[in-house]
Protein backbone atom coordinates (compact mmCIF):
# COMPACT_ATOMS: atom_id res chain seq x y z
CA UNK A 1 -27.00 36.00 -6.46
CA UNK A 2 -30.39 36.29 -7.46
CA UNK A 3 -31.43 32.46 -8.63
CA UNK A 4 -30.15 29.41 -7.87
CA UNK A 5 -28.53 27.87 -10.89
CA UNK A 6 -29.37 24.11 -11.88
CA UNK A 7 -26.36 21.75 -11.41
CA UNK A 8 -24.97 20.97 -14.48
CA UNK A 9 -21.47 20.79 -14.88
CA UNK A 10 -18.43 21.81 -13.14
CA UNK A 11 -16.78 24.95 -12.99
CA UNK A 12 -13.33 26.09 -14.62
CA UNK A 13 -11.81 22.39 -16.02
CA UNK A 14 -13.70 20.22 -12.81
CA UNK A 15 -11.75 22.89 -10.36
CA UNK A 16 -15.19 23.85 -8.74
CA UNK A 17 -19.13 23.84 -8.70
CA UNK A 18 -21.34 26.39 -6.79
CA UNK A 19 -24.85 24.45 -8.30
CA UNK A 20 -23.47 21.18 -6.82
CA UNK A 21 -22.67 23.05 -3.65
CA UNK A 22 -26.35 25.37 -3.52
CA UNK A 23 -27.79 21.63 -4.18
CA UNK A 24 -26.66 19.61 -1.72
CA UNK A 25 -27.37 22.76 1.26
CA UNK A 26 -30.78 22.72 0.08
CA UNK A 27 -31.38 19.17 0.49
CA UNK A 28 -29.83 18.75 3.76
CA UNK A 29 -32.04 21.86 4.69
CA UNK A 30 -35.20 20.25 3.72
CA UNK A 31 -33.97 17.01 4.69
CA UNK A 32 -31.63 17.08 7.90
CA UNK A 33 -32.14 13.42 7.26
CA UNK A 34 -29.93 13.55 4.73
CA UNK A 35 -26.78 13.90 6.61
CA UNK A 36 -26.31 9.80 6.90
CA UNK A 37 -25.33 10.10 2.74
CA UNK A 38 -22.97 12.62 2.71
CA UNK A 39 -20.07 10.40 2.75
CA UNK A 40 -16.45 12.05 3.97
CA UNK A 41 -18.32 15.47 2.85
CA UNK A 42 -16.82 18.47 4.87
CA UNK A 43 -16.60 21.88 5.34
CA UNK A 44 -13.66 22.14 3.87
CA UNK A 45 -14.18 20.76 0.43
CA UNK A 46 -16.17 23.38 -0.55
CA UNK A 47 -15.24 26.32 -2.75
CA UNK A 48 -17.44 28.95 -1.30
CA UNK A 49 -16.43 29.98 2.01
CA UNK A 50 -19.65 30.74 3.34
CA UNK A 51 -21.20 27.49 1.63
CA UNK A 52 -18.83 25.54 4.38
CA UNK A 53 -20.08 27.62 7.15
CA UNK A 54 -23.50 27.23 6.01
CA UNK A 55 -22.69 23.16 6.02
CA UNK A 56 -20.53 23.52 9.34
CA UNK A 57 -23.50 25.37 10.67
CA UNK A 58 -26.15 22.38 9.57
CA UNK A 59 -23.55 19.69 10.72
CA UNK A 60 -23.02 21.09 14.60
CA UNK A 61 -27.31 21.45 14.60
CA UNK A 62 -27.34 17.58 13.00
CA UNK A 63 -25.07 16.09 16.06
CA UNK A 64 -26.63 17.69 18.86
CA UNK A 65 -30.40 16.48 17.28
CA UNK A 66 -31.64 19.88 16.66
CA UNK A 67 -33.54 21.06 13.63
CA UNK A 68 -31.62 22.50 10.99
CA UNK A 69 -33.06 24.86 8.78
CA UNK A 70 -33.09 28.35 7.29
CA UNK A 71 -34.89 29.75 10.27
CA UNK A 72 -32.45 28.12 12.87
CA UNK A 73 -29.59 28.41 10.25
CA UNK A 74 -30.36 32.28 10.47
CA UNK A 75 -30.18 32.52 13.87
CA UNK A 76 -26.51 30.71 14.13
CA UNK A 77 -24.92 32.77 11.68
CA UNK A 78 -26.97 35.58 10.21
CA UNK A 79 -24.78 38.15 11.39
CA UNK A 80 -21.79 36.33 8.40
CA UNK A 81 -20.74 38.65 6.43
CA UNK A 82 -20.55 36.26 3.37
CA UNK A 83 -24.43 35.11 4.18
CA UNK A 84 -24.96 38.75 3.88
CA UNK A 85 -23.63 39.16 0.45
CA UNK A 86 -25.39 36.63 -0.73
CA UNK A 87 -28.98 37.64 0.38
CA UNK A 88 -28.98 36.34 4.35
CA UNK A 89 -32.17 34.42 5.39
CA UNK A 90 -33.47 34.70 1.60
CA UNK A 91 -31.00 32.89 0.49
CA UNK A 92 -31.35 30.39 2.60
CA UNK A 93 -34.82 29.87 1.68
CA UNK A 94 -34.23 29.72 -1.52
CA UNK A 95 -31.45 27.43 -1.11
CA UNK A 96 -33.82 25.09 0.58
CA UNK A 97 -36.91 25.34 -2.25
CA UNK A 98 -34.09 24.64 -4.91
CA UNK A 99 -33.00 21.51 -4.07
CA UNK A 100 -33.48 18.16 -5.33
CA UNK A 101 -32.64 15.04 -6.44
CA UNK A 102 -32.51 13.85 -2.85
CA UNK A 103 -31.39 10.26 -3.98
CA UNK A 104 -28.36 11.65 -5.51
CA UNK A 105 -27.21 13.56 -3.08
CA UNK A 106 -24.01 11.23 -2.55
CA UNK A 107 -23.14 11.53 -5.95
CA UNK A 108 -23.32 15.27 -5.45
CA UNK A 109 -21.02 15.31 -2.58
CA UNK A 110 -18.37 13.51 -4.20
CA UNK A 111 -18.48 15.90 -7.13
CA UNK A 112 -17.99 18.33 -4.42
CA UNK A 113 -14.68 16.70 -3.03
CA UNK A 114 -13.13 15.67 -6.24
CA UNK A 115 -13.12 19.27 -7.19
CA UNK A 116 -11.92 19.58 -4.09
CA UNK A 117 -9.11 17.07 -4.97
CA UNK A 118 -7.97 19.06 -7.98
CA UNK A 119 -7.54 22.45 -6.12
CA UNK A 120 -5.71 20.82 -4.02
CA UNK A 121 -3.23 19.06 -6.27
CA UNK A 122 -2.99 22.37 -8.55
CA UNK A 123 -2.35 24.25 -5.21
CA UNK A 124 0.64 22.10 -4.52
CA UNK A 125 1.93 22.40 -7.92
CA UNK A 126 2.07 26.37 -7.86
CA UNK A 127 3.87 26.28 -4.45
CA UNK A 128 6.35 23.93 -5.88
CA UNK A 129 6.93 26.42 -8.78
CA UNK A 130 7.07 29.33 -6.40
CA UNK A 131 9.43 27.49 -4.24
CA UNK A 132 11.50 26.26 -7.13
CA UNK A 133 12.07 29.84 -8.68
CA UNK A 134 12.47 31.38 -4.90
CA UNK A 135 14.36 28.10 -3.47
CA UNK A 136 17.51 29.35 -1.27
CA UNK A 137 20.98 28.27 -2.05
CA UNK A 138 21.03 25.23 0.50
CA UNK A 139 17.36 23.75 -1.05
CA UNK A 140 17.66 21.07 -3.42
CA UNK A 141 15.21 21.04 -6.50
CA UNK A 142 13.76 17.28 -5.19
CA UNK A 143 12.90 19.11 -1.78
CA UNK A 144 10.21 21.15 -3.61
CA UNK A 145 9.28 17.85 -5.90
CA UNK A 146 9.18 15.62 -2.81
CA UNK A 147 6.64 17.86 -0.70
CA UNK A 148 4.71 18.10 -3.89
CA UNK A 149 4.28 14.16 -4.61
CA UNK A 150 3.51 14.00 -1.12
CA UNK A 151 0.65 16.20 -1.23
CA UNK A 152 -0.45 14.53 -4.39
CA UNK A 153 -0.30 11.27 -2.82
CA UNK A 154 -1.93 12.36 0.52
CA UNK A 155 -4.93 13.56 -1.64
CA UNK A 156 -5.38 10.72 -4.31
CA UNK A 157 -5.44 8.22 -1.24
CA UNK A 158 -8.20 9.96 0.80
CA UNK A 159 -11.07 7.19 0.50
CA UNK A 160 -14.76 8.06 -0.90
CA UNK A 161 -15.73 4.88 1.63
CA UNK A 162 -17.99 6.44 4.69
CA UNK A 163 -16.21 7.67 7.78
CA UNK A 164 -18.21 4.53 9.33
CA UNK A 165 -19.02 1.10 8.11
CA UNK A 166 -22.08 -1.08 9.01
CA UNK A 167 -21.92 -4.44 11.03
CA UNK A 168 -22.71 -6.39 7.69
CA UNK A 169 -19.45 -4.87 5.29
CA UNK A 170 -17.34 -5.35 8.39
CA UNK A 171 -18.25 -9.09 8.62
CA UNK A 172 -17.74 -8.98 4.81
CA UNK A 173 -14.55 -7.90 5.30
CA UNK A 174 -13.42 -10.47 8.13
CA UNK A 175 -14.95 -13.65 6.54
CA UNK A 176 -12.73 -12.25 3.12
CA UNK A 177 -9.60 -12.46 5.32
CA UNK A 178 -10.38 -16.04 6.99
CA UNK A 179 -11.58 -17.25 3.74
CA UNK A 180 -8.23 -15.90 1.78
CA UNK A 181 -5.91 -17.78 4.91
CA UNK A 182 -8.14 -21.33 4.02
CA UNK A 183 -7.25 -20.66 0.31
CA UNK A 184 -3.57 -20.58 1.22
CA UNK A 185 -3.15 -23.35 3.04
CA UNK A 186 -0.75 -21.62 5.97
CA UNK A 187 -3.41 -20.61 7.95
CA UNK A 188 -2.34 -16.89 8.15
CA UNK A 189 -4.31 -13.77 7.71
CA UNK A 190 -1.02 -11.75 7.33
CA UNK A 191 2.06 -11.80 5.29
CA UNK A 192 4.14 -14.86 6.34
CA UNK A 193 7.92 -13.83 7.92
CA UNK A 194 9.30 -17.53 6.67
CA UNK A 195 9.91 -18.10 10.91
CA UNK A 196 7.46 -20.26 12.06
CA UNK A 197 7.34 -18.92 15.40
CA UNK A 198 6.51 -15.53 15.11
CA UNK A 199 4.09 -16.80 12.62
CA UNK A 200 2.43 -18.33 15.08
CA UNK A 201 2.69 -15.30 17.42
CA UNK A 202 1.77 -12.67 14.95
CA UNK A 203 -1.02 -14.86 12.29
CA UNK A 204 1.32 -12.88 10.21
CA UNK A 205 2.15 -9.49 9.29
CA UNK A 206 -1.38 -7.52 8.97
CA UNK A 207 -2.00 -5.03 6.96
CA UNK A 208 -2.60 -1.25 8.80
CA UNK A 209 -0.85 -2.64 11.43
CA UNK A 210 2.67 -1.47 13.49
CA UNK A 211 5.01 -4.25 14.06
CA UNK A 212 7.96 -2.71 17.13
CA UNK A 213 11.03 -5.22 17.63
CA UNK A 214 13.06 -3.83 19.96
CA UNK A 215 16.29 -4.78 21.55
CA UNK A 216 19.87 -3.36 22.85
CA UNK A 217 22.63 -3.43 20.29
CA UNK A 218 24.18 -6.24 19.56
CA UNK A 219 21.00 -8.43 20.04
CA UNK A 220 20.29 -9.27 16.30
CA UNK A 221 17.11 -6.94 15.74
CA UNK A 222 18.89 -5.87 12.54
CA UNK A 223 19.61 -8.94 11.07
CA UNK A 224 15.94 -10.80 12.23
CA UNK A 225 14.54 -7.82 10.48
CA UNK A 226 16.33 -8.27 7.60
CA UNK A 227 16.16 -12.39 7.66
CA UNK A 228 12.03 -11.41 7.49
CA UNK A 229 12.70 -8.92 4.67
CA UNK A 230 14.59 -11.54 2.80
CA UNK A 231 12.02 -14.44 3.25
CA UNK A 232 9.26 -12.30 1.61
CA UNK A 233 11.08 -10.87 -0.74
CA UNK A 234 11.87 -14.37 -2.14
CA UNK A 235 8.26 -15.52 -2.37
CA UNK A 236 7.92 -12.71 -4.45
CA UNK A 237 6.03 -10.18 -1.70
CA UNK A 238 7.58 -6.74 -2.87
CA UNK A 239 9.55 -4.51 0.22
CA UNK A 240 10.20 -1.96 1.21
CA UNK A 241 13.67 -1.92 3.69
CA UNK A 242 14.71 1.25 5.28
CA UNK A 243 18.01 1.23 7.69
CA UNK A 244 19.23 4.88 8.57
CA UNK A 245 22.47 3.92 9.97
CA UNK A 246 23.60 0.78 7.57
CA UNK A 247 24.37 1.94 4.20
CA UNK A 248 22.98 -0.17 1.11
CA UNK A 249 26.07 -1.71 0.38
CA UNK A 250 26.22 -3.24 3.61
CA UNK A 251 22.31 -4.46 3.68
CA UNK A 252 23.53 -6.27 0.05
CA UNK A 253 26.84 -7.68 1.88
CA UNK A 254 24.47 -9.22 4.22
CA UNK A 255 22.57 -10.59 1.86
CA UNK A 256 25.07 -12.36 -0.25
CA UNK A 257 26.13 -13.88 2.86
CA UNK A 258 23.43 -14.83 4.33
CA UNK A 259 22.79 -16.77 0.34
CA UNK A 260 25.94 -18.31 0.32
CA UNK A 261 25.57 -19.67 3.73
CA UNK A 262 21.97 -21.31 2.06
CA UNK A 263 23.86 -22.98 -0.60
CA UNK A 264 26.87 -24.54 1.85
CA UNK A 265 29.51 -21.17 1.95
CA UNK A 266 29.71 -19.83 4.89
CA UNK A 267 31.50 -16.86 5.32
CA UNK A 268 31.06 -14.21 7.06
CA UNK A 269 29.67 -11.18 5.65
CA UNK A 270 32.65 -9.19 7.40
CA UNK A 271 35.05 -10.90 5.57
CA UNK A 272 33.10 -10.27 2.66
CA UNK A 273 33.29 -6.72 3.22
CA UNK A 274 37.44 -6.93 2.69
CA UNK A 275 37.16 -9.39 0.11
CA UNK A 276 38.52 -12.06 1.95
CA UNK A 277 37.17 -15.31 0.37
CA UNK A 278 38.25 -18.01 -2.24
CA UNK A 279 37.81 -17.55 -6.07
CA UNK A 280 34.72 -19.76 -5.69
CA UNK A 281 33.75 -17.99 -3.41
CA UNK A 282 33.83 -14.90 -5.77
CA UNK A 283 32.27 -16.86 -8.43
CA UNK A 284 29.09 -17.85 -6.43
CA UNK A 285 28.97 -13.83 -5.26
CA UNK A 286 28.71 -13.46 -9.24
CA UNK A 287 26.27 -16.24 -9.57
CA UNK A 288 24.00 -14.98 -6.92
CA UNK A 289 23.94 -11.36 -7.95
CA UNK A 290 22.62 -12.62 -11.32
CA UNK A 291 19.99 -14.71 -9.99
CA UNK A 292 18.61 -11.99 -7.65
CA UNK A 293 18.72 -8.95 -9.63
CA UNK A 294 15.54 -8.87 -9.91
CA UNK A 295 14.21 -9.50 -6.00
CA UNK A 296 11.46 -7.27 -5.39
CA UNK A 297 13.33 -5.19 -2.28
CA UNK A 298 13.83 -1.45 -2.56
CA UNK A 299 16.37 -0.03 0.14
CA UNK A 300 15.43 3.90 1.38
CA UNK A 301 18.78 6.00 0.83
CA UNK A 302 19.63 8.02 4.57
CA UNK A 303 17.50 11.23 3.48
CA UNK A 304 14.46 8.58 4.31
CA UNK A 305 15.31 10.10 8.50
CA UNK A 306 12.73 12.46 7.32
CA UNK A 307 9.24 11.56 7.16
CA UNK A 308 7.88 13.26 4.09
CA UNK A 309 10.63 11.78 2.12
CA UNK A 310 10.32 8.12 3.37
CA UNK A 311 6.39 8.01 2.68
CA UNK A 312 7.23 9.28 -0.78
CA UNK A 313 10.02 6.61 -1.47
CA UNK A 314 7.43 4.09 0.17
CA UNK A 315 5.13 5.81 -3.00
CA UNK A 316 7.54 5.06 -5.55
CA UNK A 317 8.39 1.26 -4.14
CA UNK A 318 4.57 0.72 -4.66
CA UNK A 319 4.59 1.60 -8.22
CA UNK A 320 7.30 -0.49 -8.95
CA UNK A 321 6.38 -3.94 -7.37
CA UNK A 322 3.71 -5.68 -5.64
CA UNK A 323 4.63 -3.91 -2.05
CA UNK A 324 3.69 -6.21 0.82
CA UNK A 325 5.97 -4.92 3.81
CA UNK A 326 7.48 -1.96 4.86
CA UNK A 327 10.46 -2.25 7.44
CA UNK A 328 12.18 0.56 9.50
CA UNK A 329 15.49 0.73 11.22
CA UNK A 330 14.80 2.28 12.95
CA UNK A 331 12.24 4.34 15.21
CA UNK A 332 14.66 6.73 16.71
CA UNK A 333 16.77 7.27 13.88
CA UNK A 334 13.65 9.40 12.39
CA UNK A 335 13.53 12.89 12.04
CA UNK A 336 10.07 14.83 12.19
CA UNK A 337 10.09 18.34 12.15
CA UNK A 338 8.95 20.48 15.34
CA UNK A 339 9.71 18.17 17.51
CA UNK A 340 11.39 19.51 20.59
CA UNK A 341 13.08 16.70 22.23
CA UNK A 342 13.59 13.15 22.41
CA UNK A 343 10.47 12.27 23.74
CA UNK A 344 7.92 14.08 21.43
CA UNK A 345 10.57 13.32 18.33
CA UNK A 346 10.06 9.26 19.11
CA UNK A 347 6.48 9.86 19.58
CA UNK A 348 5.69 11.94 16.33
CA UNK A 349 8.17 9.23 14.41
CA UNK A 350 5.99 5.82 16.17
CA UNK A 351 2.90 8.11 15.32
CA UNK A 352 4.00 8.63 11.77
CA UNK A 353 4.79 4.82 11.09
CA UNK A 354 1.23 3.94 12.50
CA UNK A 355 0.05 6.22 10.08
CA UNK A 356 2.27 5.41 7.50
CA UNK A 357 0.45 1.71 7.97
CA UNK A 358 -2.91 2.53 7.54
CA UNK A 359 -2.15 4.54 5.11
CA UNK A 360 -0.81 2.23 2.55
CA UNK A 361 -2.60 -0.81 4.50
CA UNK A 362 0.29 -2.23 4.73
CA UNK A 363 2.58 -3.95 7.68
CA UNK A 364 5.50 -1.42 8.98
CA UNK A 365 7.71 -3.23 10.80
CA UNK A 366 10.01 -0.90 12.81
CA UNK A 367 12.91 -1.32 15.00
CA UNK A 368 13.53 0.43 18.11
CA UNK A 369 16.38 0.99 20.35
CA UNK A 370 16.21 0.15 24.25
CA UNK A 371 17.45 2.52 27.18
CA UNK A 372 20.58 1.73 29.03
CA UNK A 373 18.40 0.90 31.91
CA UNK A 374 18.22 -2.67 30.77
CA UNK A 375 22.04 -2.97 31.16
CA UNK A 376 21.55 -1.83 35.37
CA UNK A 377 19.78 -5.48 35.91
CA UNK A 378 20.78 -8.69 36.67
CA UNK A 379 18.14 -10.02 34.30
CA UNK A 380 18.91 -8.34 31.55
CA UNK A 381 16.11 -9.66 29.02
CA UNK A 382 14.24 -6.77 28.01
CA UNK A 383 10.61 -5.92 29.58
CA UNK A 384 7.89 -3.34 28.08
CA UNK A 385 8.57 -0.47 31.00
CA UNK A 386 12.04 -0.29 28.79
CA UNK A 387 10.11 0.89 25.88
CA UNK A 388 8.62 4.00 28.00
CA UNK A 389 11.16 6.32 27.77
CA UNK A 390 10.62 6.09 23.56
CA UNK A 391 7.50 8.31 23.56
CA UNK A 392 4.45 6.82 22.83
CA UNK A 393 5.68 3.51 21.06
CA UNK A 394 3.98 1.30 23.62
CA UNK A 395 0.78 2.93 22.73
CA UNK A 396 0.95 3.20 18.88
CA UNK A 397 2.19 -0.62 18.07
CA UNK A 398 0.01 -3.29 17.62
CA UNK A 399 2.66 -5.67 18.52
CA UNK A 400 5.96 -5.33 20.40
CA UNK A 401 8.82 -7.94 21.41
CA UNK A 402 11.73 -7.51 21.86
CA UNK A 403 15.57 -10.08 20.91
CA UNK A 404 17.03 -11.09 23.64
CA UNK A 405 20.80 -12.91 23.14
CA UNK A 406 22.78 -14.47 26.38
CA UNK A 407 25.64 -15.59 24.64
CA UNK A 408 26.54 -11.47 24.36
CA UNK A 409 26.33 -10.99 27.81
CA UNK A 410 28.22 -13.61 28.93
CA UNK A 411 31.18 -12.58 26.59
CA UNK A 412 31.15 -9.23 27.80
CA UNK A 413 30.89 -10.82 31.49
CA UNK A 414 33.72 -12.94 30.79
CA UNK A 415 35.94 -9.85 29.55
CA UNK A 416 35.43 -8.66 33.03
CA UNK A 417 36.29 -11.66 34.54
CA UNK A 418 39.58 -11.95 36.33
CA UNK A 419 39.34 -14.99 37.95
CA UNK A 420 40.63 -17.55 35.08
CA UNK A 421 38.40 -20.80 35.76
CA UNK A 422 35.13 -18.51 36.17
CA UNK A 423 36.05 -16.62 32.68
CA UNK A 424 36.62 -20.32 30.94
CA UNK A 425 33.53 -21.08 32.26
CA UNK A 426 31.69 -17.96 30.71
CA UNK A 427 33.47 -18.00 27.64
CA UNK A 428 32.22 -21.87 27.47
CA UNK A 429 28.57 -21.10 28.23
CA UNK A 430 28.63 -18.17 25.71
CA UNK A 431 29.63 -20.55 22.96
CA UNK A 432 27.48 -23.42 24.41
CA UNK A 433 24.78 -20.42 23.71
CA UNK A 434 25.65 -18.15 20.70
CA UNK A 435 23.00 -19.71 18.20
CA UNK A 436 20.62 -18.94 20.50
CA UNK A 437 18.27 -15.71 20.00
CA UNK A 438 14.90 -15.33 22.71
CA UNK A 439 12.24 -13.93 21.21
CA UNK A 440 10.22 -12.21 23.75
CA UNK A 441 6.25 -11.19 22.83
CA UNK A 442 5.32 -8.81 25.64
CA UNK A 443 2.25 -7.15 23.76
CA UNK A 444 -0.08 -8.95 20.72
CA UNK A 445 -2.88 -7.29 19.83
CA UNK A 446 -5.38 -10.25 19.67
CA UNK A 447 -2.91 -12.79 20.06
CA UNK A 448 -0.07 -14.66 22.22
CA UNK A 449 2.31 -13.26 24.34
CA UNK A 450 5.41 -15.49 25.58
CA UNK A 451 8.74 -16.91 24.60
CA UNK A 452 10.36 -18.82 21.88
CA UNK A 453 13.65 -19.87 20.90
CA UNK A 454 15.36 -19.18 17.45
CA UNK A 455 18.36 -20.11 15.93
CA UNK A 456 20.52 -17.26 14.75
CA UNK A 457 24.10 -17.21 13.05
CA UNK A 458 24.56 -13.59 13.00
CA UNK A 459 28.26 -13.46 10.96
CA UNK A 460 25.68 -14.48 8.39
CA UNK A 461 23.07 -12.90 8.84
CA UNK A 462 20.98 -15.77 9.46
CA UNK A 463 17.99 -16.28 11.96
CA UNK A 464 15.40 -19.62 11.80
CA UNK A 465 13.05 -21.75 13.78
């Protein structure tokens, strides 16, 4: 090359542009200075190779406070064979005399990654072609479609916002948040659950943030999950619910009886589930499918176990409604690929759902199972060292607690009971007790940690202050 062309347009429909490229090297060569405006610039985004090694080679001499320019450039990577092609220490000069327009420079980078962008989203689409024409007998068509929306999305979402932000946008941002909570009245800077307790513990669901609820089976995590779901869903706060072991039909059983029990029918939603209830019954099941048709809650089919396809359903919830909380049931139930056991698969799937929240800046509230440990003690409320044989949950949540029922353990204790006055006894404590759910807060990022008392009716699905 033996000029450097003046920036002017982009290269083969926006795909590329060397001028924008030669432009912003030369400034940052004349102007190591220059570096704070480069934005989320990075090697990568550029379409020359050696044009990212040059920048790599600038960037490693900018963090360690060394001069970076075409004589010290030379001397880190002279001996590149794609510097050599294109004229060595010349053209590093000349890069440096050619450019300007210092105070656009951010403007220049961001041409730079939005080209960047679109070779990246054309890139996907030809391996989806070439996987679709190639696919293998087992492969499904949406396999190919799913990795490719995924990409697309991944791209589209990456922000043009600095890697960093000052002192003065983040106390922007926070006096936004406390000033939106005084405009609502409810004093939360989250998404309200409709329980006024965990309110209170949580400020409400945050966006970016990972929720963990975990508990043994039978301890109502499910249904509390759902009860949360439920309550936002009916304010009008779209979500997104995800259960890979309860089919939708079930989740909508639950649901229906959880409404009838609201408007003074109670039945169970097991009984439901064989149809045994009164024509009135029936007729409100009718009534209530009507009115709710239209609640903003999308339910992930089982292929959500894998993470790819989950983020992309999450994708297409978001387009649909006004998302506002993402739930997961639950944690181990996920499936990322490469894991190699139990441990590292728990700890890419918590990983992912942290992600997953930041991502969309969104709450994810996920479930998570509990060891059979807890069973071993005499006490068998559920404590965080529990959590530490499910990878690196305790790390990547934001908030964990865990449900804690006694009623279920006294029933099973009283099944086990042959003495005849002590079993009346359990079985009477266990009824004295079976509305009563413990929720236990045992980590709150920035917040409470402690105990409080709910009322649950679990044959309907129902869980309250």
């Amino acid at each position: 090359m033996n000029e450097i062309r003046s920036i002017a347009s982009a290269g083969e429909s926006g795909l590329y542009s060397v001028e924008a490229e030669q432009n912003v090297l030369g400034l940052l060569l004349g102007n190591n200075d220059l570096m704070a405006n480069i934005g989320q610039l990075a090697a990568l985004h550029f379409y020359d190779p050696c044009h990212g090694r040059i920048f790599e080679a600038i960037a490693k001499r900018s963090q360690r406070g060394e001069v970076a320019s075409p004589i010290t450039i030379n001397q880190d990577i002279g001996d590149d064979p794609g510097l050599a092609s294109l004229g060595g220490h010349r053209y590093l000069v000349r890069l440096a005399g050619a450019g300007m327009g210092g105070t656009f420079i951010a403007d220049y980078c961001k041409l730079i990654v939005d080209c960047w962008k679109s070779r990246e989203v054309v890139s996907a689409m030809e391996r989806a072609k070439a996987g679709l024409a190639q696919r293998l007998p087992h492969e499904s068509p949406a396999d190919h479609v799913s990795q490719l929306l995924t990409r697309v999305h991944e791209v589209a979402s990456i922000s043009e916002e600095a890697a960093s932000s000052s002192f003065l946008m983040a106390m922007a941002d926070g006096a936004s948040m406390i000033h939106d909570a005084w405009k609502r009245g409810d004093g939360l800077s989250g998404v309200s659950t409709g329980i006024k307790a965990i309110d209170d513990a949580t400020g409400g669901l945050a966006g970016h943030r990972l929720y963990v609820i975990g508990g043994r089976p039978g301890m109502g995590k499910t249904a509390l999950a759902l009860q949360i779901a439920l309550n936002c869903a009916r304010r009008g706060d779209g979500v997104f619910f995800t259960s890979l072991e309860m089919p939708k039909e079930e989740i909508a059983t639950r649901f229906f009886s959880h409404q009838m029990s609201l408007e003074g029918r109670r039945v169970p939603y097991f009984n439901l589930s064989k149809a045994q209830m009164s024509e009135s019954d029936g007729a409100a099941l009718l009534d209530i499918s009507r009115r709710f048709e239209a609640l903003p809650f999308d339910i992930g089919g089982s292929l959500t176990k894998d993470p790819a396809r989950l983020r992309q359903a999450v994708i297409r919830a978001q387009s649909r409604m006004n998302l506002k909380l993402i739930v997961i049931d639950y944690l181990q139930l996920l499936t990322p690929t490469g894991a190699r056991n139990g441990y590292e698969r728990v700890s890419e799937a918590s990983l992912f759902c942290k992600t997953l929240a930041r991502e969309f800046g969104l709450p994810v509230l996920a479930l998570s199972q509990l060891s059979r440990s807890v069973e071993q003690r005499d006490d068998k409320r559920p404590v965080m060292s529990d959590l530490r044989e499910s990878g690196q949950v305790e790390q990547d949540a934001d908030f964990i607690a865990f449900t804690y029922r006694p009623s279920y353990y006294l029933t099973q204790d009283a099944r086990r009971e042959t003495d005849a006055n002590k079993q009346y006894e359990m079985q009477q404590q266990a009824e004295m007790q079976k509305t009563r759910m413990e929720f236990l807060v045992e980590k709150n990022r920035g917040g409470p940690t402690g105990q409080s008392v709910l009322f649950c009716d679990l044959p309907v699905n129902t869980i309250r202050d």
